[in-house]
Protein backbone atom coordinates (compact mmCIF):
# COMPACT_ATOMS: atom_id res chain seq x y z
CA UNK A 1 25.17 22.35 16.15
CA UNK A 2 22.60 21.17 13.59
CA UNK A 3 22.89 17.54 11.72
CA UNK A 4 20.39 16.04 9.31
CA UNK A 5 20.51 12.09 10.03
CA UNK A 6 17.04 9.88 9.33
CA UNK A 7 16.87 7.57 12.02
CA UNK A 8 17.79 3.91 10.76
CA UNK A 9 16.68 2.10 13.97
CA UNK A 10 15.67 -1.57 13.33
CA UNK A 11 15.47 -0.85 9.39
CA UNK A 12 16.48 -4.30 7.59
CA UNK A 13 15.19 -7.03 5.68
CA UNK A 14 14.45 -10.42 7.17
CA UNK A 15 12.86 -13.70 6.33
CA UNK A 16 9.83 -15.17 7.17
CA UNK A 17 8.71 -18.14 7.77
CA UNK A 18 5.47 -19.17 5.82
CA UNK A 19 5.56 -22.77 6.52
CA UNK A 20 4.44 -23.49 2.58
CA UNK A 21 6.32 -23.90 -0.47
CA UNK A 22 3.97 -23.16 -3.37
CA UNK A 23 3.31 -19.79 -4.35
CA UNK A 24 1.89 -17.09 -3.12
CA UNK A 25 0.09 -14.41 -5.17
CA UNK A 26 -0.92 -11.48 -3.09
CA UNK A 27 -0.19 -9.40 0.09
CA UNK A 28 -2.31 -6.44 1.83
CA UNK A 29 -0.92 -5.11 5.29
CA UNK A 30 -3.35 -3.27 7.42
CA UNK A 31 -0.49 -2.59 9.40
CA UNK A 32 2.33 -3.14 10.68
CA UNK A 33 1.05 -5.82 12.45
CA UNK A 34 -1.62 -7.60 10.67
CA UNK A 35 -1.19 -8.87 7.08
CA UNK A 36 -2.69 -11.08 4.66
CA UNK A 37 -1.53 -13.25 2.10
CA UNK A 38 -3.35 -15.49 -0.20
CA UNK A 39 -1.59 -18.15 -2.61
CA UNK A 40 -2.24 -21.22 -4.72
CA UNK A 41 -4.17 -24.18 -3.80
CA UNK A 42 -6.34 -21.89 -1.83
CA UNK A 43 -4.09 -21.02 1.02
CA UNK A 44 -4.56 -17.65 3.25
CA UNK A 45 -1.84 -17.01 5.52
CA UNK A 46 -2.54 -14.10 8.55
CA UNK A 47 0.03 -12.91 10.90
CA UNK A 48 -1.52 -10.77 14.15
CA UNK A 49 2.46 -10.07 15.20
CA UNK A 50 4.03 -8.20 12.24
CA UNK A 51 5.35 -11.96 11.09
CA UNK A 52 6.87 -13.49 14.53
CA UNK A 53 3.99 -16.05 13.51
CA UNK A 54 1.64 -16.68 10.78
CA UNK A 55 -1.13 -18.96 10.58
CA UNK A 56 -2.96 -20.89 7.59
CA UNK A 57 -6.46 -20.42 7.39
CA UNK A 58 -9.18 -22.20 6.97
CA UNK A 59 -9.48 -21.96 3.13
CA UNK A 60 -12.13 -20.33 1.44
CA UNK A 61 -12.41 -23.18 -1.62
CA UNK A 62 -9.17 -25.55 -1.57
CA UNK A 63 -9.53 -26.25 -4.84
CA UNK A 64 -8.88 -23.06 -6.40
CA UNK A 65 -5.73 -20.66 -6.60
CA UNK A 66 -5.89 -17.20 -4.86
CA UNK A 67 -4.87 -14.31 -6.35
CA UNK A 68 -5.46 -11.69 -4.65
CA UNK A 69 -6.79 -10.26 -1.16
CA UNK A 70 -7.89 -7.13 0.73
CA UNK A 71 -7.55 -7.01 4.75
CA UNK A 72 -9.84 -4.53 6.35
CA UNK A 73 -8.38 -5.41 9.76
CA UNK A 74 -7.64 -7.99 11.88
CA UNK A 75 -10.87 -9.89 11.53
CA UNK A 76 -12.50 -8.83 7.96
CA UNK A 77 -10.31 -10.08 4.45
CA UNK A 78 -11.72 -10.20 1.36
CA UNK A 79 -9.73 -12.80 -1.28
CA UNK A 80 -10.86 -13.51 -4.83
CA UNK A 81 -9.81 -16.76 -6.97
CA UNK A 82 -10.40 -17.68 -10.36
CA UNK A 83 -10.92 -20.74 -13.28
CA UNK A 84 -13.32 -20.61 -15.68
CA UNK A 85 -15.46 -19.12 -12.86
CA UNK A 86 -14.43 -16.68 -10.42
CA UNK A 87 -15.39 -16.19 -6.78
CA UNK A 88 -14.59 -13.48 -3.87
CA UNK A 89 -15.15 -14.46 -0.67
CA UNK A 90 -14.86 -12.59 2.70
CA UNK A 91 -14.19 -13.28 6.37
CA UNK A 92 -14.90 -12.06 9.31
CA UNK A 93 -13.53 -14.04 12.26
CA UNK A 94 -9.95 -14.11 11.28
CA UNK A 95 -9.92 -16.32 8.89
CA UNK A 96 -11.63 -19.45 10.91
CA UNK A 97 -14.55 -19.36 8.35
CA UNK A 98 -15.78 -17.60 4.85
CA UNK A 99 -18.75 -17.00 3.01
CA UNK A 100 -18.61 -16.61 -1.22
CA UNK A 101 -20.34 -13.22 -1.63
CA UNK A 102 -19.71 -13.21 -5.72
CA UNK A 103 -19.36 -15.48 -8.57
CA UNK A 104 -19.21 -14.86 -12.38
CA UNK A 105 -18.57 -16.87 -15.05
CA UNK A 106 -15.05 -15.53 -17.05
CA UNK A 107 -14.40 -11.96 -15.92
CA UNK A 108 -10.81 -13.47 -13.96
CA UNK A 109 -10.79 -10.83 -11.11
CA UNK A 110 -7.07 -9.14 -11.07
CA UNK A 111 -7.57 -6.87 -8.14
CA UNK A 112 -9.84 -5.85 -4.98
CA UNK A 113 -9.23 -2.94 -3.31
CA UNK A 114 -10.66 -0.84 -0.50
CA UNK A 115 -11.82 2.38 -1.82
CA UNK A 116 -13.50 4.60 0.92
CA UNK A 117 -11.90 5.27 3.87
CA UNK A 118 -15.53 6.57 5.49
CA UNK A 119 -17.11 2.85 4.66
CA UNK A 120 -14.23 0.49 5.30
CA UNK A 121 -15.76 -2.78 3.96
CA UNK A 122 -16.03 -0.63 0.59
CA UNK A 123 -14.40 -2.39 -2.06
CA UNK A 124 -13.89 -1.93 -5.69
CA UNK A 125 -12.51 -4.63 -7.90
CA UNK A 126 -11.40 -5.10 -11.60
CA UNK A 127 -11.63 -8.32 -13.67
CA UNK A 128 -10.61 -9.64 -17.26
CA UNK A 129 -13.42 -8.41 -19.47
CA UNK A 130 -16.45 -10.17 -20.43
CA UNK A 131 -18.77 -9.50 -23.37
CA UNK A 132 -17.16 -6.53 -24.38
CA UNK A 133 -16.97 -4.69 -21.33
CA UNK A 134 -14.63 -4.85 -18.09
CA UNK A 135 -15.68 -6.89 -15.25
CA UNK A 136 -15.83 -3.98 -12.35
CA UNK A 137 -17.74 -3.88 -9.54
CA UNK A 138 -18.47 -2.28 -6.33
CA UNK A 139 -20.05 -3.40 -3.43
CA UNK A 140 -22.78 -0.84 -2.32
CA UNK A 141 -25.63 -1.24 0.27
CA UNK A 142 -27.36 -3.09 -2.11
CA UNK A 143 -24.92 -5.86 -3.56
CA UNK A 144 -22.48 -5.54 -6.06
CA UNK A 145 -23.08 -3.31 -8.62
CA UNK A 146 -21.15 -1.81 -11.19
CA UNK A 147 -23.53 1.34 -12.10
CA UNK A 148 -21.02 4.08 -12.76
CA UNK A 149 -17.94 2.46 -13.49
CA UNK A 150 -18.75 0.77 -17.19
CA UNK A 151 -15.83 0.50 -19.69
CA UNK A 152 -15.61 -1.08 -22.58
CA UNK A 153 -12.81 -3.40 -23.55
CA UNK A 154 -10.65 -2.07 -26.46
CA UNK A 155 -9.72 -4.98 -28.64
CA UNK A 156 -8.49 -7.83 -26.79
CA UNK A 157 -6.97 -6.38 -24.09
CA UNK A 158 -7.33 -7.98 -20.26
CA UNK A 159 -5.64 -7.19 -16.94
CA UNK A 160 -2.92 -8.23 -14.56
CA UNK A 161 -2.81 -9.81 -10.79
CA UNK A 162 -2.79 -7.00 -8.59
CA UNK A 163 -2.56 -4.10 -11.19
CA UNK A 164 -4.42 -1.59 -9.32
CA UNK A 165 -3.85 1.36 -7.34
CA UNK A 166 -6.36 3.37 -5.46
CA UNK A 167 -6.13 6.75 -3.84
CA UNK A 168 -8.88 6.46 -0.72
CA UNK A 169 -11.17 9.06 0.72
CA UNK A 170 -14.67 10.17 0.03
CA UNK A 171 -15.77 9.19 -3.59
CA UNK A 172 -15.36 12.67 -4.56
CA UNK A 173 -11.75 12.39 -3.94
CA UNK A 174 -11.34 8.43 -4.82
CA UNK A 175 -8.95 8.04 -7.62
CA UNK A 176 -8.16 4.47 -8.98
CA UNK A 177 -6.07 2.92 -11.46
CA UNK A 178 -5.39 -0.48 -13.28
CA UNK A 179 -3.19 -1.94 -15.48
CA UNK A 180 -3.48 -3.33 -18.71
CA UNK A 181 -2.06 -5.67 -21.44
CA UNK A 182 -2.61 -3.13 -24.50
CA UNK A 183 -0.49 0.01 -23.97
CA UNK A 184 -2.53 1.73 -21.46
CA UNK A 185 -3.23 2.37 -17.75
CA UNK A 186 -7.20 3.39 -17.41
CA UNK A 187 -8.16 5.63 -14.48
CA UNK A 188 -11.26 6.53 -12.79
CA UNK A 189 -12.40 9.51 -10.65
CA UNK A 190 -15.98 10.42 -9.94
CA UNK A 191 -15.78 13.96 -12.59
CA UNK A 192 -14.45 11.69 -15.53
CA UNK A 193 -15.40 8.17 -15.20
CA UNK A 194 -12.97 5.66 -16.47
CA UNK A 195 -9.82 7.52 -18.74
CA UNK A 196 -7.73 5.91 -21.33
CA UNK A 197 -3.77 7.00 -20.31
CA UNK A 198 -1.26 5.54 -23.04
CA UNK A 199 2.00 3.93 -21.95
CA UNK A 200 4.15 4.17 -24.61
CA UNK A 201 7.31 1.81 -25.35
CA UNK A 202 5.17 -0.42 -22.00
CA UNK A 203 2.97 -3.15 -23.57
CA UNK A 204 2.11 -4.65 -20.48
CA UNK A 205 1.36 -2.83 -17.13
CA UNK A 206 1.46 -5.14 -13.92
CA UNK A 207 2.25 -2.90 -11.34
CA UNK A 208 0.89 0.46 -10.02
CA UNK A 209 1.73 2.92 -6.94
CA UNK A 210 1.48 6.86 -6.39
CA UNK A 211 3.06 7.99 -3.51
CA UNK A 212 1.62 11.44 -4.24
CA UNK A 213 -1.70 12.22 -6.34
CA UNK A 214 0.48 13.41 -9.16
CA UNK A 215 3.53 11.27 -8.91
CA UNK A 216 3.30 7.59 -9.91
CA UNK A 217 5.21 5.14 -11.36
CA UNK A 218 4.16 2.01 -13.53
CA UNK A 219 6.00 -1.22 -13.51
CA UNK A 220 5.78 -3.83 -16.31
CA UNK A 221 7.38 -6.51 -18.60
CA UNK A 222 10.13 -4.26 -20.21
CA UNK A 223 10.55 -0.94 -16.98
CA UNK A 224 9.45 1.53 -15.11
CA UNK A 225 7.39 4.58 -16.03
CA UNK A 226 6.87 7.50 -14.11
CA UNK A 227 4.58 10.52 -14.34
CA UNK A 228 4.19 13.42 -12.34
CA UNK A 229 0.85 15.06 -13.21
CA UNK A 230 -1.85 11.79 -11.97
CA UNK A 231 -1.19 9.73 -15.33
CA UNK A 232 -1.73 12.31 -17.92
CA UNK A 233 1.79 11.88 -19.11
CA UNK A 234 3.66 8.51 -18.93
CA UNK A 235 7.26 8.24 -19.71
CA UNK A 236 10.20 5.86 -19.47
CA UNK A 237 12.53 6.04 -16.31
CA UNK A 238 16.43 4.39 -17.59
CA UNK A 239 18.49 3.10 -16.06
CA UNK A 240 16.23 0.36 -13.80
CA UNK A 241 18.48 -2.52 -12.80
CA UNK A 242 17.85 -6.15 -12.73
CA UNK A 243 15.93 -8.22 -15.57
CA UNK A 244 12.34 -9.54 -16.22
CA UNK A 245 9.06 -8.24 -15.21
CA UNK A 246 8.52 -5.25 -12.54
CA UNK A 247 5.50 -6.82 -10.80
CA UNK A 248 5.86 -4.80 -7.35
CA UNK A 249 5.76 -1.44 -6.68
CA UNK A 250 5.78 0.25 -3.21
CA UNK A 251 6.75 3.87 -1.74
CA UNK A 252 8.68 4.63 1.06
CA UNK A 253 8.37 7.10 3.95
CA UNK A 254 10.63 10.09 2.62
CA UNK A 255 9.81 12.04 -0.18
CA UNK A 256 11.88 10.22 -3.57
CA UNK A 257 11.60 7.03 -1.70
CA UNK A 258 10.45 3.44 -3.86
CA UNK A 259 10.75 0.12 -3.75
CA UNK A 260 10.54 -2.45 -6.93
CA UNK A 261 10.48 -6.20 -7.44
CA UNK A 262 12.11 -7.81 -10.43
CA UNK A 263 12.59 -11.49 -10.65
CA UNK A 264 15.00 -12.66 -7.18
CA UNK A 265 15.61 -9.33 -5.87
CA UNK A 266 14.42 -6.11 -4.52
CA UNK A 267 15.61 -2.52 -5.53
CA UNK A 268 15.10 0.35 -3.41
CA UNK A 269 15.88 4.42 -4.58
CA UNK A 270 15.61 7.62 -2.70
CA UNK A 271 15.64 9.77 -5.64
CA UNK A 272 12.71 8.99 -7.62
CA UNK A 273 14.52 6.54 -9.76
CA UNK A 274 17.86 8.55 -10.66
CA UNK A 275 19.97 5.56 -8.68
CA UNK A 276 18.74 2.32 -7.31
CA UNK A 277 20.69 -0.42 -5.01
CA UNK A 278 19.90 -3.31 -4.50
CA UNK A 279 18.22 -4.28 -1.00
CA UNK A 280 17.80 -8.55 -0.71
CA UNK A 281 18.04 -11.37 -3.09
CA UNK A 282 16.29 -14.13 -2.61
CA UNK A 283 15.63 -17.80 -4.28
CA UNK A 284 12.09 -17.76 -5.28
CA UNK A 285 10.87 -15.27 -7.61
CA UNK A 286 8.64 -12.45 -6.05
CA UNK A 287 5.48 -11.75 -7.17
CA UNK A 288 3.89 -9.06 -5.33
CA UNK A 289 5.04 -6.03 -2.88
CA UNK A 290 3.30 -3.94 -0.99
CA UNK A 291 3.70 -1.02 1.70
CA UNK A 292 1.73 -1.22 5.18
CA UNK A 293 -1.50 1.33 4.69
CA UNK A 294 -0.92 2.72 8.38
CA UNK A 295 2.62 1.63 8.88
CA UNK A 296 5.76 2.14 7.73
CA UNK A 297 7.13 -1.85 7.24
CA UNK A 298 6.91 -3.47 3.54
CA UNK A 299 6.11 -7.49 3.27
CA UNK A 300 7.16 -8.94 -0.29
CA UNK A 301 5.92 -12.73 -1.34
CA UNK A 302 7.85 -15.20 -3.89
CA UNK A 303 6.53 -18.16 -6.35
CA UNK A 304 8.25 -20.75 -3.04
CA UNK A 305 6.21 -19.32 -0.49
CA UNK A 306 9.00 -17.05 0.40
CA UNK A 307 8.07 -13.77 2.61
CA UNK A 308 10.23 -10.47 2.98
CA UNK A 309 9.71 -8.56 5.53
CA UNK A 310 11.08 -5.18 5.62
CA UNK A 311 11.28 -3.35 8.84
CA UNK A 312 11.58 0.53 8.02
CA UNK A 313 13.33 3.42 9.65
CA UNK A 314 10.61 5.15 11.36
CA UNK A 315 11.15 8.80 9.20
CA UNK A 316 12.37 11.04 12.43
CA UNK A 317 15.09 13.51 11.63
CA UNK A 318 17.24 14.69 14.40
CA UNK A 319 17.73 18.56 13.31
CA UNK A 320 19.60 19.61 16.50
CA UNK A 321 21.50 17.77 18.95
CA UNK A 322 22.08 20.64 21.50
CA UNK A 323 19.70 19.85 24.95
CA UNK A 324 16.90 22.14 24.45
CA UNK A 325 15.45 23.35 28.17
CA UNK A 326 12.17 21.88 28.34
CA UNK A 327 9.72 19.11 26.20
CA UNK A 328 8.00 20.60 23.29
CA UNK A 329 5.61 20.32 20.65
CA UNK A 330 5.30 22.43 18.13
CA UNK A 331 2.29 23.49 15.61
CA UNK A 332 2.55 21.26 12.26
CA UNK A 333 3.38 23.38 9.10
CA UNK A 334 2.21 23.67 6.68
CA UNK A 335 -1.22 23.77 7.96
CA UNK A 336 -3.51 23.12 6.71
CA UNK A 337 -1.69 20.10 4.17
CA UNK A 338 -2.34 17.94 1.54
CA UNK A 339 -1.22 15.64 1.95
CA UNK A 340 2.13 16.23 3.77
CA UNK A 341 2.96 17.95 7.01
CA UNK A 342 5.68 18.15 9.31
CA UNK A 343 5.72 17.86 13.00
CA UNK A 344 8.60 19.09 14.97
CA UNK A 345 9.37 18.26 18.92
CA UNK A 346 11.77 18.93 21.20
CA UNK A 347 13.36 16.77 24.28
CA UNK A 348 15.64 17.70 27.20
CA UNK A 349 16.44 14.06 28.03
CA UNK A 350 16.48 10.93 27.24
CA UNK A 351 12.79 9.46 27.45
CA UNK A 352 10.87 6.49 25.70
CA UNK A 353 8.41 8.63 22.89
CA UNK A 354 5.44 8.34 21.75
CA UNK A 355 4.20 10.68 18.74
CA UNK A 356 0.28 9.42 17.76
CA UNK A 357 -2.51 10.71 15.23
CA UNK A 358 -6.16 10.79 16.01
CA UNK A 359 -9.36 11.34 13.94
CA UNK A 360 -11.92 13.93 15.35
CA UNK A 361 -13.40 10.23 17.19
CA UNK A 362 -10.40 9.91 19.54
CA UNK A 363 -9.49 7.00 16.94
CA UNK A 364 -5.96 6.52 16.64
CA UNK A 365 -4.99 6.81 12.61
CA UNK A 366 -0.90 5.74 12.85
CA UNK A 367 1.75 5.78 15.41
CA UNK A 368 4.73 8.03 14.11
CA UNK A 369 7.01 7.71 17.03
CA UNK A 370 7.21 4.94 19.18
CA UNK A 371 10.85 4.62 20.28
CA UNK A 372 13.61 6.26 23.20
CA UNK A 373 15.36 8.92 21.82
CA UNK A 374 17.98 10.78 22.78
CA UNK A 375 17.90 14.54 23.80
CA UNK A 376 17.72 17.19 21.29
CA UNK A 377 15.00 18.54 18.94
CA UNK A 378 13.53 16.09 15.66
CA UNK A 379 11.84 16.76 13.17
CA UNK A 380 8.77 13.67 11.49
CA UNK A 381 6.89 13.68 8.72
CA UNK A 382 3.74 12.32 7.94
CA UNK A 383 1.92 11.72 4.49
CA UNK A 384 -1.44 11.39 4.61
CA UNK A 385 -2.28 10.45 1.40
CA UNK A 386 -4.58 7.75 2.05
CA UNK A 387 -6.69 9.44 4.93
CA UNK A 388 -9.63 11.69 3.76
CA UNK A 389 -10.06 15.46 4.61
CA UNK A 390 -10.81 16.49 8.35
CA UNK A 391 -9.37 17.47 11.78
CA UNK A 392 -7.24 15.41 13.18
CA UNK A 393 -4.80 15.40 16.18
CA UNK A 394 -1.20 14.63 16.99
CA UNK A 395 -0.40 14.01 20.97
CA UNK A 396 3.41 13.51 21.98
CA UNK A 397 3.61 11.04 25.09
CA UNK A 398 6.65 11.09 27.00
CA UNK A 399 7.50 9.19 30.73
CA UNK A 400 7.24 12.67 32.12
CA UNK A 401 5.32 14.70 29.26
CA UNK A 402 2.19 15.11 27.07
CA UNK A 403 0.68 17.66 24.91
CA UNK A 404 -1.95 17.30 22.05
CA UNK A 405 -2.26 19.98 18.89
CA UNK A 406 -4.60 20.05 16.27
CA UNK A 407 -4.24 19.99 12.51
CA UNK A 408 -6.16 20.24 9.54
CA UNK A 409 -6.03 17.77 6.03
CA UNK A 410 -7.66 19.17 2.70
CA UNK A 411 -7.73 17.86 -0.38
């Protein structure tokens, strides 16, 4: 007897508790564990626990408003604020002190992002422009530095809080995109340098996220666009319920999967935008939303200092419920991938499983599995999207079982 079920354990929204009421501007989970958040008045909130707790910072300059942050891991967080001058400042002990690393008169920084997944305290960021060109910069060896990445400002145009997406690997593969007030999303790869990509009928472009190097969507202050070959192409998706800006975006874990924020509530479809339902509503407006980089949870942040906190279904498809004989695992396909693969396994009884991927170090890259399951033979998928080309390995851990296989990313 075969079914096709996605397992829904623990998947459901839930409130946190932030302990603040103002507003807060900007999330980045490492995991599913450890997330940072950054707000007005120049509050940082961490959480360690995947939200049991969170704890306030010392703040980097209470006299300015956050808006955005970058957490490398539990220890390292980058968070820029602006006025007439702007700052970014970075951490490294959790949050108990931080040192300004940049200042610039004008130039509002929208965005910082990690772009290399070989250099982890790589970071790219994008700014409001200042005499005549973009504020961009990237911190090499040397500083920041923003050789490489010029781009002059078209008009009057400027950028958004958190209106950037980056795709992360080696800069040969790095691809990045921001959003922009003046009909256009701009992206960069190391071939082309920065790209003009028109949005029609979408003045205003606040939110990015590509699940897929081809497929992305756009969110703004009138919809949703969508394109399917990197950007080249944008065009309107219908039919997008609620009302007022779309300034989240974040994908799932199954292929059609996406989340929006708009206004008090969240939206969630599995088919690339054909239907939508609607997944919490909340008082507070929300502000940003974004998707765990090694995880599989989603944390969205409100104007009250309102968190969401959604705990996802962790992608394993039970393809056969009929006892198979003995525990196996079985070779990913396709293999080599870019940048999805499947991994299949069987059980003959019911055993607490673990399912983990390793870099070519021994470094464990995300935990797929981690659950008792029932006997019978699953299927998981996992995108890797945001991990550069290499060898890596998958090892299924059972009370009784364990076998390691190797498989291959290129992009």
């Amino acid at each position: 007897m075969f079914l096709a079920f996605v397992s829904m354990a623990n998947a459901q929204w839930s409130e946190q508790t932030s302990g603040l009421t103002t507003t807060l501007y900007s999330v980045s989970a490492v995991d599913n564990d450890v997330v940072w958040i950054c707000g007005a008045g120049g509050k940082v909130l961490r959480t360690i626990n995947g939200g049991t707790n969170w704890n306030l910072t010392v703040s980097p300059n209470s006299s300015l408003d956050l808006y955005n942050i970058w957490g490398v891991d539990a220890n390292i967080a980058y968070v820029t604020g602006s006025s007439s001058t702007t700052y970014v400042y970075r951490t490294a002990n959790g949050g108990g002190s931080w040192t300004q690393i940049f200042s610039q008169v004008g130039g509002f920084i929208n965005a910082i992002h990690g772009v290399s997944l070989n250099e982890p305290e790589q970071m790219i960021m994008y700014g409001d422009p200042v005499g005549g060109r973009w504020s961009i910069w990237i911190n090499n060896p040397g500083g920041w530095d923003s050789t490489g990445f010029y781009l002059p400002q078209t008009g009057t145009e400027t950028g958004y809080n958190n209106a950037m997406f980056a795709i992360r690997g080696p800069q040969s593969n790095t691809k990045i995109w921001f959003g922009t007030n003046n009909t256009r999303i701009y992206k960069w790869t190391l071939s082309t340098g920065w790209i003009s990509q028109p949005t029609p009928g979408q003045v205003n472009s606040l939110a990015i996220v590509f699940p897929e190097e081809m497929i992305g969507f756009g969110g703004g202050s009138t919809g949703l666009l969508h394109t399917s070959n990197g950007g080249s192409i944008w065009s309107d998706l219908p039919g997008i319920p609620g009302s007022g800006s779309i300034n989240g975006l974040a994908y799932g874990n199954s292929i059609g999967e996406l989340f929006l924020s708009r206004g008090t509530s969240i939206y969630r479809t599995t088919s690339f935008g054909v239907n939508w339902a609607v997944e919490t509503t909340q008082t507070g407006t929300y502000t940003h939303l974004q998707k765990a980089r090694t995880g599989y949870n989603l944390w969205a942040i409100r104007n009250n200092g309102g968190i969401s906190k959604y705990t996802a279904p962790i992608g394993i498809k039970s393809i056969s419920s009929e006892v198979p004989q003995s525990f196996s695992l079985s070779q990913n396909y396709p293999n080599p991938f870019n940048p999805k693969t499947i991994i299949n396994f069987q059980l003959p009884m019911s055993n607490f499983v673990k399912l983990i991927v390793y870099d070519m170090m021994g470094r464990e890259v995300t935990t797929l599995v981690n659950e008792k399951l029932n006997p019978g033979t699953y299927e998981v998928d996992w995108n890797a999207i945001n991990y550069p080309s290499g060898v890596y390995f998958y090892k299924l851990q059972t009370e009784s079982f364990s076998e390691t296989k190797k498989m291959v990313l290129v992009k």
